[in-house]
C-alpha atoms as a PDB file:
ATOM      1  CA  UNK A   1     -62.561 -27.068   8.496  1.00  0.00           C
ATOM      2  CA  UNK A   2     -60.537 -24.138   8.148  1.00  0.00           C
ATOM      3  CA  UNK A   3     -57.569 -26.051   8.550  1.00  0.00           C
ATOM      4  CA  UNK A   4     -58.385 -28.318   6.040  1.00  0.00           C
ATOM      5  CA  UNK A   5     -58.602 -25.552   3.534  1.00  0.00           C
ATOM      6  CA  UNK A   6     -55.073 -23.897   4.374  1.00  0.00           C
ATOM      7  CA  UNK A   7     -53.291 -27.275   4.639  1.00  0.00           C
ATOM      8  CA  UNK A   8     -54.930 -28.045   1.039  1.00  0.00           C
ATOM      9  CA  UNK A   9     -53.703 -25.086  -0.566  1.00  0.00           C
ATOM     10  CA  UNK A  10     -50.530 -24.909   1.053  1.00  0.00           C
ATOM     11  CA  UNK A  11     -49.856 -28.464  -0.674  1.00  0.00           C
ATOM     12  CA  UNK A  12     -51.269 -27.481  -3.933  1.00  0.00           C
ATOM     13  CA  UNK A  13     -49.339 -24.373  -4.424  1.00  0.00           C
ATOM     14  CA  UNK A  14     -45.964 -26.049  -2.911  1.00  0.00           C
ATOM     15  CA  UNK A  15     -45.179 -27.923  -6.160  1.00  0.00           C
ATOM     16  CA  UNK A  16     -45.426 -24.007  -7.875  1.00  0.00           C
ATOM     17  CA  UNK A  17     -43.131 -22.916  -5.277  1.00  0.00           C
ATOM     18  CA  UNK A  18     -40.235 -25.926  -5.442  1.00  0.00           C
ATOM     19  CA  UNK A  19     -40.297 -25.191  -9.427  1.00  0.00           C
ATOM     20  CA  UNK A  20     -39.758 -21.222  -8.975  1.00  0.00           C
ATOM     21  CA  UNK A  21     -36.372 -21.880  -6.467  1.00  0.00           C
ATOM     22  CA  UNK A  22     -35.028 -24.514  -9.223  1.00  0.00           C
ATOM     23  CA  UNK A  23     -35.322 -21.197 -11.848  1.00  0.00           C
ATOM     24  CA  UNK A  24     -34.030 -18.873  -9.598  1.00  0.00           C
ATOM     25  CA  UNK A  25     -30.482 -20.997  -9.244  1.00  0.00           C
ATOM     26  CA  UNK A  26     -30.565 -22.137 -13.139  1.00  0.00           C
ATOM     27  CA  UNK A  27     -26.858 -20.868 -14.608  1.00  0.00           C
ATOM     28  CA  UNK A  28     -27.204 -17.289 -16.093  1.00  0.00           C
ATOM     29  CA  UNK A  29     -27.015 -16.938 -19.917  1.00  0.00           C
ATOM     30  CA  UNK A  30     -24.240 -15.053 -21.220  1.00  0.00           C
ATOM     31  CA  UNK A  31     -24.569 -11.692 -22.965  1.00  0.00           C
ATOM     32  CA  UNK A  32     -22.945 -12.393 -25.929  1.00  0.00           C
ATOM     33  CA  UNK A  33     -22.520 -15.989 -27.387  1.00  0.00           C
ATOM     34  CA  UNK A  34     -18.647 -16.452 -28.362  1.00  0.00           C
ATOM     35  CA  UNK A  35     -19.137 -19.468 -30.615  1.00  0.00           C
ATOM     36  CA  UNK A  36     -20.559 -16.966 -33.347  1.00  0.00           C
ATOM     37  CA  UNK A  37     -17.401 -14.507 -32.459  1.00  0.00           C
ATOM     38  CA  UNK A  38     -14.667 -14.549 -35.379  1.00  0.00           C
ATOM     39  CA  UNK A  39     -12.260 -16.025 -33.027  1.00  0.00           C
ATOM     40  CA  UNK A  40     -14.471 -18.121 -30.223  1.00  0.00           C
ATOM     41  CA  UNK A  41     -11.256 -19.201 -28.211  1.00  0.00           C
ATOM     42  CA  UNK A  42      -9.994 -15.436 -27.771  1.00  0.00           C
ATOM     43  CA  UNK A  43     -13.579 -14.291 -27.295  1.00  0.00           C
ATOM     44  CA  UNK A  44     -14.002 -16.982 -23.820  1.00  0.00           C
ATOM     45  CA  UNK A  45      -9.916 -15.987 -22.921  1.00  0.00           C
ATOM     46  CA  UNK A  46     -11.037 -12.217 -22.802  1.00  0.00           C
ATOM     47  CA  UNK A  47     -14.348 -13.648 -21.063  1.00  0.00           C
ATOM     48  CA  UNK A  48     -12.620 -15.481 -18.590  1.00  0.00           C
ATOM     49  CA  UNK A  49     -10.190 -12.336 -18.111  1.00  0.00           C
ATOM     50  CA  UNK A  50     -13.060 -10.080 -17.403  1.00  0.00           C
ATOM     51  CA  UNK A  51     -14.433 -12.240 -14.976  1.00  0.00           C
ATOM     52  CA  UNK A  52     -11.626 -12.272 -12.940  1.00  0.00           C
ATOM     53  CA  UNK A  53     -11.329  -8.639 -12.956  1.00  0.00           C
ATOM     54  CA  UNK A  54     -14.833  -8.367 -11.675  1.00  0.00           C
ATOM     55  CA  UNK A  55     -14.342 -10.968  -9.166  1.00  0.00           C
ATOM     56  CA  UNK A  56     -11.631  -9.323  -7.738  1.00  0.00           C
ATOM     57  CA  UNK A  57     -12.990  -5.877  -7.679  1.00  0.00           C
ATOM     58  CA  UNK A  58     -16.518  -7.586  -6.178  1.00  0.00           C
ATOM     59  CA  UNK A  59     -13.720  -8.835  -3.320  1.00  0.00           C
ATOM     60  CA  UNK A  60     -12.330  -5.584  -2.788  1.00  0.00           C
ATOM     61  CA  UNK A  61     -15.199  -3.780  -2.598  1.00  0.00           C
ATOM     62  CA  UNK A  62     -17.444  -5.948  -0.710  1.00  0.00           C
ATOM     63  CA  UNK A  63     -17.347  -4.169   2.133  1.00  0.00           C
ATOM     64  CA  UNK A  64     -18.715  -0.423   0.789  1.00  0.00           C
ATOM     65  CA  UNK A  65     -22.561   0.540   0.257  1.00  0.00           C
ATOM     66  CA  UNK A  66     -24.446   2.973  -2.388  1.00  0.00           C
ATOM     67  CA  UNK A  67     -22.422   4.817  -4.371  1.00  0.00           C
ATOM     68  CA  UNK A  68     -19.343   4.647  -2.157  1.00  0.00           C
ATOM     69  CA  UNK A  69     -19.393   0.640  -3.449  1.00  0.00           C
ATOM     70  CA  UNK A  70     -20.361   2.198  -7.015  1.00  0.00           C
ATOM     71  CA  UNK A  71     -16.942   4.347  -7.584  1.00  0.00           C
ATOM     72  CA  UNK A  72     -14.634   1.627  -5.769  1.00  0.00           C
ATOM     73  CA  UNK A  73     -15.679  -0.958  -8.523  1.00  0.00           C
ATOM     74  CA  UNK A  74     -14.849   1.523 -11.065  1.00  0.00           C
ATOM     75  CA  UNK A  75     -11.830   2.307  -9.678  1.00  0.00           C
ATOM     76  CA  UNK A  76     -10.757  -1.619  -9.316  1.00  0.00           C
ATOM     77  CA  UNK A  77     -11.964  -2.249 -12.974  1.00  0.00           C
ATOM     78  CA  UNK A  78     -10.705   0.416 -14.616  1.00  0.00           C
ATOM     79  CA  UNK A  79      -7.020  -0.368 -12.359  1.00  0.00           C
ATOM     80  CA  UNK A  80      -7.210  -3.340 -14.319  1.00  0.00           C
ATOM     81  CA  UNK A  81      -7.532  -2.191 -17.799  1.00  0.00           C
ATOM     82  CA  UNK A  82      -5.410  -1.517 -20.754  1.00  0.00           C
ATOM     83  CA  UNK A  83      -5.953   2.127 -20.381  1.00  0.00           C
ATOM     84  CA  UNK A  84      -7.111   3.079 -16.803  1.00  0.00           C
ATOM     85  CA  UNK A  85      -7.258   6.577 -17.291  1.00  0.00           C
ATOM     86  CA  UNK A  86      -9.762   6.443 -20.426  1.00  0.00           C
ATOM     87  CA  UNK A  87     -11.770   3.732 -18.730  1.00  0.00           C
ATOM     88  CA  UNK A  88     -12.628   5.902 -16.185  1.00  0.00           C
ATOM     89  CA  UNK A  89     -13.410   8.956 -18.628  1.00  0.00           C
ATOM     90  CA  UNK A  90     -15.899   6.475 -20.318  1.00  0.00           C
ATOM     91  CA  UNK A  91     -17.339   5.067 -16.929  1.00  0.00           C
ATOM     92  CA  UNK A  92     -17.798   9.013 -15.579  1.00  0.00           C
ATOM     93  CA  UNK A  93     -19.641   9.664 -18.881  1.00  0.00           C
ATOM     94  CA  UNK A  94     -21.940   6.709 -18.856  1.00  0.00           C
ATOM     95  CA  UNK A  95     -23.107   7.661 -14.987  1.00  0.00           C
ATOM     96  CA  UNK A  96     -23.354  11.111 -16.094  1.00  0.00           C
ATOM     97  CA  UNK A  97     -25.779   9.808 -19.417  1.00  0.00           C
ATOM     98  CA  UNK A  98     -27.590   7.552 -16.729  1.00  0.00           C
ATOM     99  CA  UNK A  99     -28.019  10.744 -14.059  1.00  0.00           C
ATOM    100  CA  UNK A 100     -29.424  12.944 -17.145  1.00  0.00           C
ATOM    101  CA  UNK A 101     -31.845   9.903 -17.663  1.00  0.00           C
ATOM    102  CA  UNK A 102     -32.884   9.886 -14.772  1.00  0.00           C
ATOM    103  CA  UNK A 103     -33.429  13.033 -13.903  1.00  0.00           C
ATOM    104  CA  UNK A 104     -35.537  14.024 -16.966  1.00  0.00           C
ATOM    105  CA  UNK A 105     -37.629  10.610 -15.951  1.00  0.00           C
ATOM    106  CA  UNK A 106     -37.867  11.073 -12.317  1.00  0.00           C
ATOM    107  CA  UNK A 107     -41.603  11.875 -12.316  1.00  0.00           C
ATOM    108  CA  UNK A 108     -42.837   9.225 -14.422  1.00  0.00           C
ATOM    109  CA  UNK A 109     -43.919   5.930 -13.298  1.00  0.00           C
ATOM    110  CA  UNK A 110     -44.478   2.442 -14.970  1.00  0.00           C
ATOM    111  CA  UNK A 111     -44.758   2.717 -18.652  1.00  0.00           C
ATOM    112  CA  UNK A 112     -44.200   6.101 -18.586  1.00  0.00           C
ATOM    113  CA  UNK A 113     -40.740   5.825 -17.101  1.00  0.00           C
ATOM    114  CA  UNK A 114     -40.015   3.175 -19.315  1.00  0.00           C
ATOM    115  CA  UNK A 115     -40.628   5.025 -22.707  1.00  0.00           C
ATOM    116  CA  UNK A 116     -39.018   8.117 -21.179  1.00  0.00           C
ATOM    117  CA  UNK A 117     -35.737   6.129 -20.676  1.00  0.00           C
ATOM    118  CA  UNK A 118     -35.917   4.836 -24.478  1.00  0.00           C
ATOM    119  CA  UNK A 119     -36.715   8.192 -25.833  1.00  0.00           C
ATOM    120  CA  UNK A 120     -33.935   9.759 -23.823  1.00  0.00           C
ATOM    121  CA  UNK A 121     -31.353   6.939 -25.105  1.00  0.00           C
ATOM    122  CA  UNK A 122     -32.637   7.427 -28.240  1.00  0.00           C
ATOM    123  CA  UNK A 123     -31.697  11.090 -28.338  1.00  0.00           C
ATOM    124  CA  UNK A 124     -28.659  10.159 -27.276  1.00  0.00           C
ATOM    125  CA  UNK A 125     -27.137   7.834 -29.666  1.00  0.00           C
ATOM    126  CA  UNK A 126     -28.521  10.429 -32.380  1.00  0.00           C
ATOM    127  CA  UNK A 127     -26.231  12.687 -31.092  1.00  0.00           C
END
């Protein structure tokens, strides 16, 4: 009998779990659509040229953990950019904005943390 039961809901809740794997593998959507851009054919060129650049820092740095992996990507990407030496000004500021988050958050928990982090971004861009 018991076997009965756990064979029936294994084959009832199988069709659930074949339609979560199809969503998991579904393309991601872009963050920002370039057919509404003034210039949609520059906008995917500089899309395409970004994902490249991430590509081949993901390749260089494949083989480093934590934040060891963390400062090698910023160091390939911002290699890469127009202006490597303010890229990695603005990428040391944005970690040190995301440590001061954190750290005035750390002892909250669910929707605690969560309105922390907006009021502390909020304070931010006011400044």
């Amino acid at each position: 009998m018991f076997r009965t039961l756990v064979t029936a809901a294994l084959l009832a809740a199988s069709p659930a779990l074949f339609a979560q794997g199809d969503a998991a593998k579904a393309p991601r959507k872009a963050r920002f659509d370039c057919s509404q851009a003034k210039d949609p054919k520059a906008c995917e060129e500089r899309r395409a040229q970004l994902k490249a650049a991430h590509e081949k820092a993901t390749k260089a740095c494949e083989s480093k953990k934590g934040g060891e992996h963390t400062a090698c990507m910023r160091k390939e990407l911002c290699a890469q950019a127009k202006d490597p030496a303010a890229c990695e000004a603005r990428a040391k500021e944005i970690q040190a904005a995301r440590d001061r988050v954190r750290e005035a958050c750390k002892d909250k928990k669910g929707d605690d943390y969560s309105a922390c982090v907006r009021e502390q971004r909020a304070a931010r861009k006011k400044q």
